[in-house]
Protein backbone atom coordinates (compact mmCIF):
# COMPACT_ATOMS: atom_id res chain seq x y z
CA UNK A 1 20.51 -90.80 -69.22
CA UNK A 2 18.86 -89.19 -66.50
CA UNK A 3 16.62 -91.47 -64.18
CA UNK A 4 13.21 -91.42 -63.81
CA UNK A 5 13.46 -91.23 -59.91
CA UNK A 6 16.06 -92.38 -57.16
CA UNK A 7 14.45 -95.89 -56.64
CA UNK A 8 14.07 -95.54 -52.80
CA UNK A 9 10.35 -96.19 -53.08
CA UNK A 10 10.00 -99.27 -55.44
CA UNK A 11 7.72 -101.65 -54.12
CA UNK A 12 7.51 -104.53 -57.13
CA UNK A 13 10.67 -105.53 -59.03
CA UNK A 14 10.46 -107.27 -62.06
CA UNK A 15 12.98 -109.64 -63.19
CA UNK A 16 13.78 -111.16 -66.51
CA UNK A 17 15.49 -114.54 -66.47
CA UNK A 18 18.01 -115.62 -68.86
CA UNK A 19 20.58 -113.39 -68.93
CA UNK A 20 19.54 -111.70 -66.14
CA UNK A 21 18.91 -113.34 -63.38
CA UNK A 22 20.02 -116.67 -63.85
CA UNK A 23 24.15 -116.78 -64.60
CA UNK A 24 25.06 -118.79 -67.77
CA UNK A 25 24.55 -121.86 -66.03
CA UNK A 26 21.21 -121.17 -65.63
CA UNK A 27 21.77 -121.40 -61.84
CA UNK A 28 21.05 -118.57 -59.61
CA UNK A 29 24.07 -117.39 -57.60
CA UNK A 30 24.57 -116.94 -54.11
CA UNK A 31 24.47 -113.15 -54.32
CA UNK A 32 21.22 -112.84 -56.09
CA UNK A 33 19.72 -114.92 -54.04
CA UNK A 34 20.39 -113.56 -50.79
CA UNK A 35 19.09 -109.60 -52.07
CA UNK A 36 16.22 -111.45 -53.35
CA UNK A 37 15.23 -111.92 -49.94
CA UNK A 38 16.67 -109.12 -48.23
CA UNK A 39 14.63 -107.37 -50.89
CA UNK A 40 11.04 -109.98 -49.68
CA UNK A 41 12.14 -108.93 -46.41
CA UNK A 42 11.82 -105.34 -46.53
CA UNK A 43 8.55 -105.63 -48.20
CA UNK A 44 9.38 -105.88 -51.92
CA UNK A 45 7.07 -107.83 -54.37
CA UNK A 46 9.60 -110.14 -56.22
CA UNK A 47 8.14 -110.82 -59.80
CA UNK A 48 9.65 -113.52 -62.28
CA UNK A 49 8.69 -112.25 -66.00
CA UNK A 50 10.06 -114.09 -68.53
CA UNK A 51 9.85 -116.08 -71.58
CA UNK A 52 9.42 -119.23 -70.32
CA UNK A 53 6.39 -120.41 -69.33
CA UNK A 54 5.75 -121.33 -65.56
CA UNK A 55 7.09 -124.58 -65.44
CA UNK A 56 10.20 -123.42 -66.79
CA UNK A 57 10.49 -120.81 -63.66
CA UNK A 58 13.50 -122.35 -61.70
CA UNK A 59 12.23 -124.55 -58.80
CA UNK A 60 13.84 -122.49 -56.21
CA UNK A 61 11.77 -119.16 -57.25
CA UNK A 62 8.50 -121.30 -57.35
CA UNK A 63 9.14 -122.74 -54.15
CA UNK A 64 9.18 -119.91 -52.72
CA UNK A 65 6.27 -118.97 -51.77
CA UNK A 66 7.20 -115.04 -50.40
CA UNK A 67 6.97 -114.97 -54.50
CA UNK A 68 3.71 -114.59 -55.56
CA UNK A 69 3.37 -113.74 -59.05
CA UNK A 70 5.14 -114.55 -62.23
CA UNK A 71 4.59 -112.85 -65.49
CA UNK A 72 5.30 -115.88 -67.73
CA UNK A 73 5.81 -116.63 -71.87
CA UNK A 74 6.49 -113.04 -72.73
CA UNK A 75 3.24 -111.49 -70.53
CA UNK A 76 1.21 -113.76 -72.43
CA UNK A 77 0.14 -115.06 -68.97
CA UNK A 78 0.30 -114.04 -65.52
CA UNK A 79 0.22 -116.51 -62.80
CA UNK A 80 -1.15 -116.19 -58.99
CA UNK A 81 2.06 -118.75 -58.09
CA UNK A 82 0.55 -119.17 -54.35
CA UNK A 83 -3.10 -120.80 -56.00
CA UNK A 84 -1.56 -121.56 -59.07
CA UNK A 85 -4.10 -119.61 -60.86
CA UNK A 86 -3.91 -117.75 -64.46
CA UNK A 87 -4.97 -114.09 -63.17
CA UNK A 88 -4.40 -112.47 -67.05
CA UNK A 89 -3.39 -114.06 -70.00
CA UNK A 90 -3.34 -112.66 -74.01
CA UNK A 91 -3.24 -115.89 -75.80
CA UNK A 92 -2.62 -116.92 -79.62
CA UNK A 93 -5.64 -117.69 -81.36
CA UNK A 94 -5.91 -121.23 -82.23
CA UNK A 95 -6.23 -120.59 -86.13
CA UNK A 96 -3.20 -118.09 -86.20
CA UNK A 97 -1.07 -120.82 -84.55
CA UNK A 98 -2.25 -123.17 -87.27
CA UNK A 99 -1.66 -120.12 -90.04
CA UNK A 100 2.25 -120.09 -88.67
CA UNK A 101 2.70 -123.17 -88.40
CA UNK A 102 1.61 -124.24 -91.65
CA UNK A 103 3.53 -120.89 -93.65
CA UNK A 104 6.73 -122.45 -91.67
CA UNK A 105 6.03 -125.87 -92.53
CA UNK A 106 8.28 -126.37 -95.43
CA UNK A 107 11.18 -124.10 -93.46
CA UNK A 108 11.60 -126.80 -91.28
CA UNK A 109 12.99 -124.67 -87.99
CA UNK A 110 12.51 -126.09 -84.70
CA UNK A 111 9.58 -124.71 -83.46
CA UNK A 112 8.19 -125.10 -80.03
CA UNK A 113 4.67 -124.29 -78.97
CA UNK A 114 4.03 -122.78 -75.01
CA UNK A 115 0.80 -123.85 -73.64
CA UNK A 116 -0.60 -124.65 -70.46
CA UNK A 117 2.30 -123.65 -68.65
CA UNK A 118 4.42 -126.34 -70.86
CA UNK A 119 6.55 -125.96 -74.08
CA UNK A 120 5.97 -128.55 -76.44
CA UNK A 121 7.61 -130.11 -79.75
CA UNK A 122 8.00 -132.92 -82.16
CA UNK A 123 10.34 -135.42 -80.98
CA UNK A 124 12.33 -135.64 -83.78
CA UNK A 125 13.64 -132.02 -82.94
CA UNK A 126 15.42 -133.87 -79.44
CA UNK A 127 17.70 -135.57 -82.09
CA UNK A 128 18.87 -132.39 -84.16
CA UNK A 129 19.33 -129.81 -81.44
CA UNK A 130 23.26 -129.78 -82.37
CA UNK A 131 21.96 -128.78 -85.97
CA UNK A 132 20.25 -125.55 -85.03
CA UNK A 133 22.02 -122.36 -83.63
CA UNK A 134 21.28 -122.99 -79.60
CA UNK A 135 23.65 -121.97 -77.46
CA UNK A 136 25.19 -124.82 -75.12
CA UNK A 137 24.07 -123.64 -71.67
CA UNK A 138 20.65 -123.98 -73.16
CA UNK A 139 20.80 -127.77 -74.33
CA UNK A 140 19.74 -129.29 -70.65
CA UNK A 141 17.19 -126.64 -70.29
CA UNK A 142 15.41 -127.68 -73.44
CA UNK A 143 15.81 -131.49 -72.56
CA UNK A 144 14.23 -130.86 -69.35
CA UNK A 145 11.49 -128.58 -70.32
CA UNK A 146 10.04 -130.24 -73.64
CA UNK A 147 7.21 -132.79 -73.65
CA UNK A 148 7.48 -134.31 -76.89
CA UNK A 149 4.88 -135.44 -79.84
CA UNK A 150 4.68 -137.09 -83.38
CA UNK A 151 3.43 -133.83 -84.98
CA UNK A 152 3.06 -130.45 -83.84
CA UNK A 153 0.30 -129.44 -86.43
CA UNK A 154 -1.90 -132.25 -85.54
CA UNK A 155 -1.40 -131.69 -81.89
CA UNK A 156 -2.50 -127.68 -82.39
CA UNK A 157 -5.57 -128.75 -84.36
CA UNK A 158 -6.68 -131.27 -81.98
CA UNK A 159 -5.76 -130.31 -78.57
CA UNK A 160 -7.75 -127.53 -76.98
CA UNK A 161 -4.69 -126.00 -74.96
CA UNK A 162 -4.55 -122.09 -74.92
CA UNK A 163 -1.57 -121.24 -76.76
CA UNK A 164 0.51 -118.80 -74.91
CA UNK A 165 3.56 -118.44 -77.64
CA UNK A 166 5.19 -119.97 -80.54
CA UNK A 167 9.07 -120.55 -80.30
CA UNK A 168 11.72 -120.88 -83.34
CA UNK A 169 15.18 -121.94 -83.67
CA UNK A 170 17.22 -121.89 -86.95
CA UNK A 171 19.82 -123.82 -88.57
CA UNK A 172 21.16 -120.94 -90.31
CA UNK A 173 20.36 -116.74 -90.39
CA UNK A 174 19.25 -117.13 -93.80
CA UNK A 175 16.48 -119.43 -92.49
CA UNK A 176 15.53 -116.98 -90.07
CA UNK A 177 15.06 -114.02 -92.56
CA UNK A 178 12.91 -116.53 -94.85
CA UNK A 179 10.56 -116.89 -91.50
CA UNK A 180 10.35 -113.35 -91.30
CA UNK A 181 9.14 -112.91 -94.75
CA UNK A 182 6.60 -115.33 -94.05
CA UNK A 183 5.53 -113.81 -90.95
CA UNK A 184 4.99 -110.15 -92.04
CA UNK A 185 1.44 -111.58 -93.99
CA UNK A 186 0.35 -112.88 -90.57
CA UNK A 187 -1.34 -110.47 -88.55
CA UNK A 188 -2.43 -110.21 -84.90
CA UNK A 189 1.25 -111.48 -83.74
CA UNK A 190 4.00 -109.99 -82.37
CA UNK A 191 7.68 -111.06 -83.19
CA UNK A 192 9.97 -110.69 -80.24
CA UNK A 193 13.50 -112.48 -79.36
CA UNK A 194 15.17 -113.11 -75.93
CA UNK A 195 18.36 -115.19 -78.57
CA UNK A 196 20.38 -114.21 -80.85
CA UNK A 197 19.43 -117.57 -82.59
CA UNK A 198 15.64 -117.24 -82.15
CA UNK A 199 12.36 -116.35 -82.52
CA UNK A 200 9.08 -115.76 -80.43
CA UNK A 201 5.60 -115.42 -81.86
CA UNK A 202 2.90 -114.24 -79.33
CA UNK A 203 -0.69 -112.36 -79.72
CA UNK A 204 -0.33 -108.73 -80.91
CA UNK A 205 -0.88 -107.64 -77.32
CA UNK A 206 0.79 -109.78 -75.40
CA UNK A 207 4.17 -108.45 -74.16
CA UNK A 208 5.94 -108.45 -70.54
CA UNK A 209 5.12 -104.80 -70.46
CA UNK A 210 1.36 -104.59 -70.53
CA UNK A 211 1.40 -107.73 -68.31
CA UNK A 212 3.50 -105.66 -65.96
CA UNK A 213 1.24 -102.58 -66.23
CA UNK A 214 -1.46 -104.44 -65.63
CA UNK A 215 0.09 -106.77 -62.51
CA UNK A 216 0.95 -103.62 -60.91
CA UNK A 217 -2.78 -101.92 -61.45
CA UNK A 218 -3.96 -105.05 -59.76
CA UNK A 219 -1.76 -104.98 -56.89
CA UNK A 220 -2.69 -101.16 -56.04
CA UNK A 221 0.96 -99.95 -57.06
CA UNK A 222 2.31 -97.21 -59.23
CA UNK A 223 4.39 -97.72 -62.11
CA UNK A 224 6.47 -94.94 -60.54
CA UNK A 225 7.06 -97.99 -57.77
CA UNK A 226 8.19 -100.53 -60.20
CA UNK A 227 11.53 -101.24 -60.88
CA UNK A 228 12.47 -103.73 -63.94
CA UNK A 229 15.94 -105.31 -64.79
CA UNK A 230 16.02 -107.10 -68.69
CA UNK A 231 18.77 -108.01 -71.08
CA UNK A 232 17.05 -108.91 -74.84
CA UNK A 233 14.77 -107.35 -77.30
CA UNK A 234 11.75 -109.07 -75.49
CA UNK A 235 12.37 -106.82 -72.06
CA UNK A 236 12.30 -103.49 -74.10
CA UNK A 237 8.42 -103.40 -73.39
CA UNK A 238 9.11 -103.57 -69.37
CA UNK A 239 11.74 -101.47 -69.22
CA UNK A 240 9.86 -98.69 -71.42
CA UNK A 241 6.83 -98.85 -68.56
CA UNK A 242 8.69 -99.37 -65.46
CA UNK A 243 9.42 -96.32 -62.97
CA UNK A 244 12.83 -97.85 -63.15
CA UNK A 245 14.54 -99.51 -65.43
CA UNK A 246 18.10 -101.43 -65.73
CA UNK A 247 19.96 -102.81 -68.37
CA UNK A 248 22.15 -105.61 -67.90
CA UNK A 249 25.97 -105.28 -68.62
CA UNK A 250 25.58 -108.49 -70.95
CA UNK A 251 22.20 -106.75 -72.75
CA UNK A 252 22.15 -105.28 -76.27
CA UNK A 253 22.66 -102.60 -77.31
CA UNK A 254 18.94 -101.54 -77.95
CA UNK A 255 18.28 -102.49 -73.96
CA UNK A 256 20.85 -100.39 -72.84
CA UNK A 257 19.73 -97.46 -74.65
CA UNK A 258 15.92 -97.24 -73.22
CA UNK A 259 17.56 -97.75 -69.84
CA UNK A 260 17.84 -95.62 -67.23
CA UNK A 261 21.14 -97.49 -65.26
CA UNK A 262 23.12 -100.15 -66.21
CA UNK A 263 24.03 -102.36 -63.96
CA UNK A 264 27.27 -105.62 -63.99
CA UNK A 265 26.60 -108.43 -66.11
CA UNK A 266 24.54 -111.63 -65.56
CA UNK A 267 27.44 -113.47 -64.88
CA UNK A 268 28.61 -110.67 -62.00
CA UNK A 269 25.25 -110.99 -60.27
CA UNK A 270 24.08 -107.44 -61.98
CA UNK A 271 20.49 -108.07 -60.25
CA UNK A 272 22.06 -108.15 -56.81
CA UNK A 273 24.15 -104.72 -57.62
CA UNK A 274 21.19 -103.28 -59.06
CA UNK A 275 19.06 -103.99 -55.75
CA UNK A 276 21.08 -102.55 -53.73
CA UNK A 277 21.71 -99.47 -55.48
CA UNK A 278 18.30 -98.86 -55.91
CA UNK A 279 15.65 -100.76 -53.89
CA UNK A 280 17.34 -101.95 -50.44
């Protein structure tokens, strides 16, 4: 595919997470972590965007503080990391939540609701995780990320969190093609996945690509500047916008179609190779 430009200009690179940027472990290696800053040190804006919402952002990117912004839950939110202030955000309406939750009900899939920076979900679902299709390397991420509660529905209807997504897992494919049935009568969501085992529900507008148009209108930079790296069905948006845009060696099939490079796998530290082909 012929690229959209050379890459010698980008001034804001966009990174997915899982599967990207973190290895398997969901660690981030050596490698990628020195371009990272080679990259802050030339002058490069570093942006997390992700599905996970900010406190699932590893600690050593949010400690960081030459990173300023994340784009967080699927661009339902973007986060000023430095004042740890919402600066956009394209959240689920409280009564669609409810709608979903209560078409779903009777489905039982796990199902995980992102607000407030947080992910939370009944606690029962700690106890069947083994049950549901979730790959292993994810099993301490959920542990550590979930606060837990008695009921999910009551905890939508009476807490006044803005709800920044809607996460699924399944016991079984047919499960998940049930859910999709009932989701096509819902409207004003989007239906995205960054698993093969999984589902993500946010607003109709929210997706990391408008939040990444948007980020770089704020920050005064072209989209012919931007450079974005993604390997699932909820990067496609990015990539479509970005001046630049890399698939991951690990990505589908989809992802590495829209792209304009590929680059090694997560595993291989593809990000770092990427980088400095294009940007250092």
């Amino acid at each position: 595919m012929e690229q959209k430009q050379n890459g010698k200009n980008i001034r804001l690179v966009a990174i997915d997470m899982d599967g990207t940027l973190l290895s398997n472990d969901k660690t981030l290696s050596v490698k990628n972590k020195q371009v990272l800053n080679q990259g802050i040190k030339q002058g490069v804006l570093i942006v997390p965007a992700t599905g996970r919402p900010m406190e699932g952002i590893p600690k050593e990117l949010l400690e960081n503080e030459n990173i300023l912004y994340a784009i967080c839950s699927n661009g339902a939110s973007i986060i000023d990391l430095i004042k740890k202030e919402i600066i956009f955000h394209c959240y689920l309406k409280r009564e669609i939540a409810i709608m979903v939750i209560e078409a779903l009900r009777h489905l039982d899939p796990i199902l995980d609701i992102f607000a407030e920076g947080k992910i939370f979900t009944e606690n029962r679902n700690m106890e069947r995780l083994d049950n549901f299709l979730i790959p292993l390397n994810m099993i301490q991420y959920i542990y550590d990320t979930r606060t837990c509660v008695d009921d999910i529905l009551d905890f939508v209807k009476t807490n006044g969190f803005h709800i920044e997504k809607i996460n699924l897992f399944f016991q079984n494919l047919d499960m998940r093609k049930q859910v999709e049935e009932k989701l096509k009568s819902i409207l004003e969501i989007s239906v995205t996945s960054s698993l093969n085992n999984n589902m993500e529900i946010n607003h109709i507008n929210a997706n990391k690509g408008f939040a990444l148009k948007w980020l770089a209108q704020y920050l005064g930079i072209q989209m012919e500047q931007v450079m974005a790296l993604g390997d699932s069905n909820n990067d496609m948006d990015m990539l479509n916008v970005a001046g630049l845009s890399i698939a991951m060696g690990n990505g589908t099939d989809s992802i590495k179609h829209i792209a304009d490079d590929i680059t090694l796998s997560n595993e291989e530290s593809g990000v770092a190779i990427a980088m400095g082909k294009y940007v250092l």
